[in-house]
PDB file of N, CA and C in Angstrom:
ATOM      1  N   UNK A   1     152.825 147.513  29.354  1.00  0.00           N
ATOM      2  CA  UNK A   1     151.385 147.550  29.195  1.00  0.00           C
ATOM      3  C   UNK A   1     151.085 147.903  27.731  1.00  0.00           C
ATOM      4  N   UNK A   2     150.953 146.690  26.823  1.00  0.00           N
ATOM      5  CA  UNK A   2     150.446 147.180  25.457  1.00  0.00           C
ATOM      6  C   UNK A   2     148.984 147.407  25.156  1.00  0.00           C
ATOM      7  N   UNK A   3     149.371 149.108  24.569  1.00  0.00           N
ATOM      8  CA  UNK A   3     147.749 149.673  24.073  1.00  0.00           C
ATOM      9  C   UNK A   3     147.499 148.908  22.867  1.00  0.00           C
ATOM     10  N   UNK A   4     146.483 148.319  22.700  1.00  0.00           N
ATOM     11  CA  UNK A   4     145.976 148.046  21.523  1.00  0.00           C
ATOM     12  C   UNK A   4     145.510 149.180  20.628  1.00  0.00           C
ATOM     13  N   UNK A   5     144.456 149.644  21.056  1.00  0.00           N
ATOM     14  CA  UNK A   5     144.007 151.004  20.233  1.00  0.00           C
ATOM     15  C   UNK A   5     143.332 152.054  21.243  1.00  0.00           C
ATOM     16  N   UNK A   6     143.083 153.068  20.828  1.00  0.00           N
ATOM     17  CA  UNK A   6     142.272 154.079  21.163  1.00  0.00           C
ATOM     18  C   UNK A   6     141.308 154.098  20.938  1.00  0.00           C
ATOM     19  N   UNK A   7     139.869 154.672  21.096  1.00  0.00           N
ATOM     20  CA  UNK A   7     139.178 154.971  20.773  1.00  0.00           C
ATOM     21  C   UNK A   7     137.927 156.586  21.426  1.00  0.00           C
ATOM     22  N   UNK A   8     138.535 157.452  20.734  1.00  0.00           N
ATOM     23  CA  UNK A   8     137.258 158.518  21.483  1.00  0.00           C
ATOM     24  C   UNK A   8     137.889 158.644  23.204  1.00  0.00           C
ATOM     25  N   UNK A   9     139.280 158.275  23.435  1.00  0.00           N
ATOM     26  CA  UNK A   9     139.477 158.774  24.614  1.00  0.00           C
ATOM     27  C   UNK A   9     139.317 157.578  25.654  1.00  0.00           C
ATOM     28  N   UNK A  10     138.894 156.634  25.118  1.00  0.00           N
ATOM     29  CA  UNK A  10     139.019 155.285  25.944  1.00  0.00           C
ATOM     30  C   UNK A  10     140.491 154.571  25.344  1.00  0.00           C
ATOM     31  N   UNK A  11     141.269 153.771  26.211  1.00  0.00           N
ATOM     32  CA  UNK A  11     142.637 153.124  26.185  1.00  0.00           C
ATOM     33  C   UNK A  11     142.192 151.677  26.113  1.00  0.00           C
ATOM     34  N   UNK A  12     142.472 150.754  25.136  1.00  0.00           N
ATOM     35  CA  UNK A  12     142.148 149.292  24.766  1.00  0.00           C
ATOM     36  C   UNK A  12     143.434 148.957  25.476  1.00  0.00           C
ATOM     37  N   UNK A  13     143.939 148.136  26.554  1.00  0.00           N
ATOM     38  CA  UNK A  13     144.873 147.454  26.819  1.00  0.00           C
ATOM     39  C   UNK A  13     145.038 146.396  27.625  1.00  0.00           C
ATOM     40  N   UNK A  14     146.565 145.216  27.440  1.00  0.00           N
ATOM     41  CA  UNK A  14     146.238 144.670  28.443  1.00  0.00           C
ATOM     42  C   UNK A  14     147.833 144.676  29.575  1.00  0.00           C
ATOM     43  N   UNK A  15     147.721 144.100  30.108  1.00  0.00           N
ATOM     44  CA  UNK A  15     149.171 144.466  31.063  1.00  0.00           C
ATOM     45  C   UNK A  15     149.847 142.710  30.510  1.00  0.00           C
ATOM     46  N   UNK A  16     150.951 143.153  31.099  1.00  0.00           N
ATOM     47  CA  UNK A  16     152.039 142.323  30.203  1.00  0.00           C
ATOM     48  C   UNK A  16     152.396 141.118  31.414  1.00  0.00           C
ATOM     49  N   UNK A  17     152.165 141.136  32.812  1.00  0.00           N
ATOM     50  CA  UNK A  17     152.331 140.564  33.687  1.00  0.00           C
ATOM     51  C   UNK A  17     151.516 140.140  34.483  1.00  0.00           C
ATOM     52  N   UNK A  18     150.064 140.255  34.109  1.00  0.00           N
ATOM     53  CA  UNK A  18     149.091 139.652  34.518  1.00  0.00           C
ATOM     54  C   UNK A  18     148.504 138.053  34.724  1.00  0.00           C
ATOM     55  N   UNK A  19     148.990 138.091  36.240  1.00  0.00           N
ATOM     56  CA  UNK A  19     148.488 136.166  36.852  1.00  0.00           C
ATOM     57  C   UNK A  19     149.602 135.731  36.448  1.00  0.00           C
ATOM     58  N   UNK A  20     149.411 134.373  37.096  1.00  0.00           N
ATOM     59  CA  UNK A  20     150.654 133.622  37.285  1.00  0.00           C
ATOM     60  C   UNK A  20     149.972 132.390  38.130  1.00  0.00           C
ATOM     61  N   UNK A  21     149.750 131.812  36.997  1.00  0.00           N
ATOM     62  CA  UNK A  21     150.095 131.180  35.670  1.00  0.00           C
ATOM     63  C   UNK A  21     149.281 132.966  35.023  1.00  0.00           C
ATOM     64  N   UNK A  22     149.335 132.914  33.526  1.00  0.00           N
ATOM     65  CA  UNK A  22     148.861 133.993  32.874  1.00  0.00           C
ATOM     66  C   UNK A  22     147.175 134.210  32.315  1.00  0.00           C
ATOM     67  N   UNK A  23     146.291 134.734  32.862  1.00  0.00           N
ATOM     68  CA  UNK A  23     145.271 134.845  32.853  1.00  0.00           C
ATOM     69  C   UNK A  23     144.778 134.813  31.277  1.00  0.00           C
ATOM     70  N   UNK A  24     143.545 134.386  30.925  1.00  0.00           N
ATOM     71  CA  UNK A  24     143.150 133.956  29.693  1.00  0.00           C
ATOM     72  C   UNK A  24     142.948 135.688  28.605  1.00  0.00           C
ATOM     73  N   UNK A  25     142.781 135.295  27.481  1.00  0.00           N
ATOM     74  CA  UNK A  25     142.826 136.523  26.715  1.00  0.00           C
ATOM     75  C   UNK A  25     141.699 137.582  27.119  1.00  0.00           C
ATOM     76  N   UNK A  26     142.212 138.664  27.594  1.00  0.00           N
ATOM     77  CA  UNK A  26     141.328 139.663  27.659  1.00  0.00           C
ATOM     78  C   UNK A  26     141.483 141.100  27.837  1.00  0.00           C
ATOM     79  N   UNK A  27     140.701 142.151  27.863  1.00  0.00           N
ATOM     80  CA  UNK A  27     141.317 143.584  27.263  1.00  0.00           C
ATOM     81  C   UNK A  27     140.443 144.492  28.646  1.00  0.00           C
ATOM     82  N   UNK A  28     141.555 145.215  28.812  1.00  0.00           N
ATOM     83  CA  UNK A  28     141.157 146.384  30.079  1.00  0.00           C
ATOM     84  C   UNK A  28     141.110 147.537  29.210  1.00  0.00           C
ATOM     85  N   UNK A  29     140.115 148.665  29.363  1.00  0.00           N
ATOM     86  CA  UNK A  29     139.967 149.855  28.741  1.00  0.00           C
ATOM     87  C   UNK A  29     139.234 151.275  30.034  1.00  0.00           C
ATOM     88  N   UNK A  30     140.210 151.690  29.940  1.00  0.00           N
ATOM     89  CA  UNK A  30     140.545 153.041  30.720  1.00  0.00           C
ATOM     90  C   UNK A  30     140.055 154.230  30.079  1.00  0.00           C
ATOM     91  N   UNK A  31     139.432 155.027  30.807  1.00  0.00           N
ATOM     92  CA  UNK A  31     138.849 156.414  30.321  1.00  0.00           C
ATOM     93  C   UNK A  31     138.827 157.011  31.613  1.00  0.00           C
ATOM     94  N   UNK A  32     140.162 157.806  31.819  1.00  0.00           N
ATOM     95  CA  UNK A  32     140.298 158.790  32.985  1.00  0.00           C
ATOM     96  C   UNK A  32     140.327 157.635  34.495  1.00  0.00           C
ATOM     97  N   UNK A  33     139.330 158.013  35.207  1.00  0.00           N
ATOM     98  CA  UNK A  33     139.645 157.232  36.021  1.00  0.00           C
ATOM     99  C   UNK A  33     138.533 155.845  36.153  1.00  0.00           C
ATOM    100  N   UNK A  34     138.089 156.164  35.275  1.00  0.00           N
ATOM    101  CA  UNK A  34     136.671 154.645  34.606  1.00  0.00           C
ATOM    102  C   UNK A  34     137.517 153.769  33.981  1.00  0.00           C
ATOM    103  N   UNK A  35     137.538 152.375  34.458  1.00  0.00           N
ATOM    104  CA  UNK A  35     137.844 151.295  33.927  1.00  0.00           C
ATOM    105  C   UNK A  35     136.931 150.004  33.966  1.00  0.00           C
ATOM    106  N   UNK A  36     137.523 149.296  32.624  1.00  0.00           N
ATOM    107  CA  UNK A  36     136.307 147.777  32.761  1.00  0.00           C
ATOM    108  C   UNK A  36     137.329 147.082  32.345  1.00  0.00           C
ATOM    109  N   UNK A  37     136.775 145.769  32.544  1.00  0.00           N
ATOM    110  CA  UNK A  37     137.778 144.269  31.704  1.00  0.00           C
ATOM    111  C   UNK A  37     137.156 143.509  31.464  1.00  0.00           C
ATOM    112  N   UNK A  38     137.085 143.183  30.249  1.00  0.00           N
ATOM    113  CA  UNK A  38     136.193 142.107  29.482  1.00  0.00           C
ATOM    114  C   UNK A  38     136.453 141.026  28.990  1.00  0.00           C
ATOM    115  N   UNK A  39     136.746 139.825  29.227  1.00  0.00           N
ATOM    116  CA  UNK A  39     137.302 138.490  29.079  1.00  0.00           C
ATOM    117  C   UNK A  39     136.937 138.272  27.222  1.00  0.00           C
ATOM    118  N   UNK A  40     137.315 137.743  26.883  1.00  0.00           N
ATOM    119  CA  UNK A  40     137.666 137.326  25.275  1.00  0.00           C
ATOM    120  C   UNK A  40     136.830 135.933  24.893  1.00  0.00           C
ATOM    121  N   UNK A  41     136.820 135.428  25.967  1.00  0.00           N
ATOM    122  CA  UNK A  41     136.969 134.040  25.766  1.00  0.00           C
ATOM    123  C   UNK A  41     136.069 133.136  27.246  1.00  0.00           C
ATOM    124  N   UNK A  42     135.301 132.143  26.909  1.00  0.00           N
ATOM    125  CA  UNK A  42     134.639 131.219  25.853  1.00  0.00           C
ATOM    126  C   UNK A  42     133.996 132.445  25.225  1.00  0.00           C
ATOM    127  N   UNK A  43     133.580 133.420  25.777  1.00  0.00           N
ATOM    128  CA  UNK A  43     132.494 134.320  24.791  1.00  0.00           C
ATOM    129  C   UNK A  43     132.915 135.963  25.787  1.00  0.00           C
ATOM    130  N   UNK A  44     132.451 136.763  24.848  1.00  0.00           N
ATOM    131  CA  UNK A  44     132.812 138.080  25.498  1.00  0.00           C
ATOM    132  C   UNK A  44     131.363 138.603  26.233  1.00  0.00           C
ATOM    133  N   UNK A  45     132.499 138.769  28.065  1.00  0.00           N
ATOM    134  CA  UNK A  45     131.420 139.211  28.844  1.00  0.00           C
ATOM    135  C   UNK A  45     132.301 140.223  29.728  1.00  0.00           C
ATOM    136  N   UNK A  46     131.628 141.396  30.616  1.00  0.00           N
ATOM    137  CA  UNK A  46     132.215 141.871  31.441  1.00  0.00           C
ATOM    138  C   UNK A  46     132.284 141.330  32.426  1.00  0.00           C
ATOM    139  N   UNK A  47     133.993 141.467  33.137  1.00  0.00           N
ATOM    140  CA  UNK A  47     134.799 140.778  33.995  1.00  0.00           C
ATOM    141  C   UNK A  47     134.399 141.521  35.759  1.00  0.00           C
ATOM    142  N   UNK A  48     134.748 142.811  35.089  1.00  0.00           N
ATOM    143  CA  UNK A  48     134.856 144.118  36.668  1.00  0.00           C
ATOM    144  C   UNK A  48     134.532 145.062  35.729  1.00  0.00           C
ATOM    145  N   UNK A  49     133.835 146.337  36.670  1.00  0.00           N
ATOM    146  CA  UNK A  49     134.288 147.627  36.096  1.00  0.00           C
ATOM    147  C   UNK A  49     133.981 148.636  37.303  1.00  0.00           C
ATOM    148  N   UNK A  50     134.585 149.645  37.001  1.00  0.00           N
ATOM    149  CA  UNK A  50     134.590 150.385  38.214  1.00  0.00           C
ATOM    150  C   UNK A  50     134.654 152.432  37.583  1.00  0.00           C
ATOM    151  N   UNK A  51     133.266 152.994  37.963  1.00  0.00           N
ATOM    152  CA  UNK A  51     132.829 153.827  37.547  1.00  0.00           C
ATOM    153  C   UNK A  51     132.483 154.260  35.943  1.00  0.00           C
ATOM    154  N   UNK A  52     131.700 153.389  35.460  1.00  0.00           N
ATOM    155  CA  UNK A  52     131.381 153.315  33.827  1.00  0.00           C
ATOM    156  C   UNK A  52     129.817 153.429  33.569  1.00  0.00           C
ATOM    157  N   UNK A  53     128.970 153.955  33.057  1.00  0.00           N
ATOM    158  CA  UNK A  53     127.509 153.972  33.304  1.00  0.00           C
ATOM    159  C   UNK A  53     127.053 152.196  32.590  1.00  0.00           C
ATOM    160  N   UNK A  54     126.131 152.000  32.184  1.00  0.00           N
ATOM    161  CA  UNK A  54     125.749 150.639  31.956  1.00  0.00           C
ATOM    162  C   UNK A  54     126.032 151.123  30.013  1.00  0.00           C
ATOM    163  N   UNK A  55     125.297 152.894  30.107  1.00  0.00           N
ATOM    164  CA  UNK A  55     125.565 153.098  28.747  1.00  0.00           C
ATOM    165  C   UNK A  55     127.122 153.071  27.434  1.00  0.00           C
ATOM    166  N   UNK A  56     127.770 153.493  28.467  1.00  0.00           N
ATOM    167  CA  UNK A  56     129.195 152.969  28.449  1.00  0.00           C
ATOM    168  C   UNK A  56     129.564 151.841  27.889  1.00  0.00           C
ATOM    169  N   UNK A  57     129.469 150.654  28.975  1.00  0.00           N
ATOM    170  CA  UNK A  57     129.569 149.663  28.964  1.00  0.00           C
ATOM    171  C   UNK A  57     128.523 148.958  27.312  1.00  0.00           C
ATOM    172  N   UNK A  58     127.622 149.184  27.428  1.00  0.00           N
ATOM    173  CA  UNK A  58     127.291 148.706  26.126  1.00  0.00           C
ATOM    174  C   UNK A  58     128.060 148.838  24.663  1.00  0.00           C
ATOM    175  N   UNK A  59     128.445 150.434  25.036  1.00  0.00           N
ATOM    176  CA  UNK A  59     129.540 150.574  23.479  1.00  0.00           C
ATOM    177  C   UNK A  59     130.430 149.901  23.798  1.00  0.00           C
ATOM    178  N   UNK A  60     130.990 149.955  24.854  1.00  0.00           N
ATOM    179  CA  UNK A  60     132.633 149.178  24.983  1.00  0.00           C
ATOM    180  C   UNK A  60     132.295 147.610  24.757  1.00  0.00           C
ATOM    181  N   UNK A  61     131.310 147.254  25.217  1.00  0.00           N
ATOM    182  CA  UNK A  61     131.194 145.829  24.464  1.00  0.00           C
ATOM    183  C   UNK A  61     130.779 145.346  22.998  1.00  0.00           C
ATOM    184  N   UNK A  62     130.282 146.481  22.885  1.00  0.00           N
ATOM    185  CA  UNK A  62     130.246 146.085  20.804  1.00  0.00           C
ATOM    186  C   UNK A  62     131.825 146.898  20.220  1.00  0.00           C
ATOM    187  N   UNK A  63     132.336 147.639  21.035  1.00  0.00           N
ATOM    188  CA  UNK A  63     133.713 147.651  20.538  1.00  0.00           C
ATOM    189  C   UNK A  63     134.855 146.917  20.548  1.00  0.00           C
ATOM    190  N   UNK A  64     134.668 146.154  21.731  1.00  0.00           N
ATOM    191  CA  UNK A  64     135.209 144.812  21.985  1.00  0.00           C
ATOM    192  C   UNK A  64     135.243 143.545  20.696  1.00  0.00           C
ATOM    193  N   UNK A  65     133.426 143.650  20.610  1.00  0.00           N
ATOM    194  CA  UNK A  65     132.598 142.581  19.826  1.00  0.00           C
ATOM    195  C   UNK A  65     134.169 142.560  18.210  1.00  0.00           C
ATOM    196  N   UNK A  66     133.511 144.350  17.946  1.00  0.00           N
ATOM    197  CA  UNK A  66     133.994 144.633  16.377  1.00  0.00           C
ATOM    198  C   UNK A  66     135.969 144.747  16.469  1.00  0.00           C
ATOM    199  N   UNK A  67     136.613 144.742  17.440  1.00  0.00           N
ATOM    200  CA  UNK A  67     137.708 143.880  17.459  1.00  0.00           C
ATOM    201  C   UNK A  67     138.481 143.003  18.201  1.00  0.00           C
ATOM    202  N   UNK A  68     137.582 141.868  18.286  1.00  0.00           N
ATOM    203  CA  UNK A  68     137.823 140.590  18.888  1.00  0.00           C
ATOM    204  C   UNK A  68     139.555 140.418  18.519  1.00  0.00           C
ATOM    205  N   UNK A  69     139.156 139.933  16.888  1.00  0.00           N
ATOM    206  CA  UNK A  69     140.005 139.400  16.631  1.00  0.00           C
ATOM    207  C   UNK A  69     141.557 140.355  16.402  1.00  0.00           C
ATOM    208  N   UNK A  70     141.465 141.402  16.262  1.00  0.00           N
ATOM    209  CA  UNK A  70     142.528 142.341  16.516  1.00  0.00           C
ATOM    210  C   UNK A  70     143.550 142.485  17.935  1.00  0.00           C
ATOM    211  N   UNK A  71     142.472 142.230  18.758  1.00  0.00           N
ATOM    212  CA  UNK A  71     142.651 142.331  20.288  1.00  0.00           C
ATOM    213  C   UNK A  71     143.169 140.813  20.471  1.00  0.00           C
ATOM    214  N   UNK A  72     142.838 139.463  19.969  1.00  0.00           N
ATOM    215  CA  UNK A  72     143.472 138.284  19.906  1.00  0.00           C
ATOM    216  C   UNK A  72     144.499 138.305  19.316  1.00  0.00           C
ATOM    217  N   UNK A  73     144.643 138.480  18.191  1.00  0.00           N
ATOM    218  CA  UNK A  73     146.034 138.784  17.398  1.00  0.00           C
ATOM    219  C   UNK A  73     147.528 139.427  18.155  1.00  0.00           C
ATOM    220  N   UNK A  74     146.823 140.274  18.511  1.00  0.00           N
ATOM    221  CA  UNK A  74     147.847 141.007  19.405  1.00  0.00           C
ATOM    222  C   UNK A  74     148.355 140.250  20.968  1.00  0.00           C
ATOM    223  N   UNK A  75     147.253 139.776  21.455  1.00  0.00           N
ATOM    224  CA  UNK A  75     147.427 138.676  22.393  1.00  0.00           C
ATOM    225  C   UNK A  75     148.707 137.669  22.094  1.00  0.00           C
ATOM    226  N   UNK A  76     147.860 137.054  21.134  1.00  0.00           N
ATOM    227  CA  UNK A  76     148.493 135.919  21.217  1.00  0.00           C
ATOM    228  C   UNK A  76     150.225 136.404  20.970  1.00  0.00           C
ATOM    229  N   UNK A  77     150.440 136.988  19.705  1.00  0.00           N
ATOM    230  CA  UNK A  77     151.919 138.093  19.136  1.00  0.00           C
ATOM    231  C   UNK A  77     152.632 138.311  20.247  1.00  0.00           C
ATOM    232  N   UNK A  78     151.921 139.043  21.636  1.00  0.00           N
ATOM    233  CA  UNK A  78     152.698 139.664  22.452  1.00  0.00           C
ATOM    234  C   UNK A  78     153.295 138.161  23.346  1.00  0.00           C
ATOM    235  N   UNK A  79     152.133 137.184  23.721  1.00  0.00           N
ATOM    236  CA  UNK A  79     152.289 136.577  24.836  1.00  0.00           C
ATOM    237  C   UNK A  79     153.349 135.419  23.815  1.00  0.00           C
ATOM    238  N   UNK A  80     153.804 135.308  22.838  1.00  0.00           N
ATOM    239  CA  UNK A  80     153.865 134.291  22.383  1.00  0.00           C
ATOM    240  C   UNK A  80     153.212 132.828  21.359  1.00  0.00           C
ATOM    241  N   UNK A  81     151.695 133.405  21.637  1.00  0.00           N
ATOM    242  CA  UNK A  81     151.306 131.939  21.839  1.00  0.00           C
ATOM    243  C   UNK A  81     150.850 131.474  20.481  1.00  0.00           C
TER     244      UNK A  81
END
């Protein structure tokens, strides 16, 4: 399960064995027992989340926004592609 980054106690990551065939680029971020997943791609939207306020969720999506391409990079690096 590679962390991308931290931030303030939230975990940027994605799991290394996810789907099959392998699900499209996107980043799960954990804070205790609050999690969301936000797809990458055609455009960044929330996927699931499960115990996160909406206020939450707004930073985690402009944190997403401000590293897209960090969070792709690493994608693509890990998966190969």
């Amino acid at each position: 399960m590679p962390v991308i980054f931290r931030y303030q106690g939230y975990r940027f990551f994605f799991f290394s064995n996810e789907g099959d065939p392998l699900e499209a680029c996107h980043i799960h971020i954990r804070k205790g027992g609050a999690v969301a997943k936000f797809w990458l791609k055609p455009k960044i939207q929330l996927a699931q989340t499960y115990d996160m306020s909406p206020i939450e969720l707004r930073k985690l999506m402009k944190l997403v926004e401000q590293n897209q391409t960090l969070i792709e990079e690493k994608w693509d690096e890990y998966f190969s592609l």
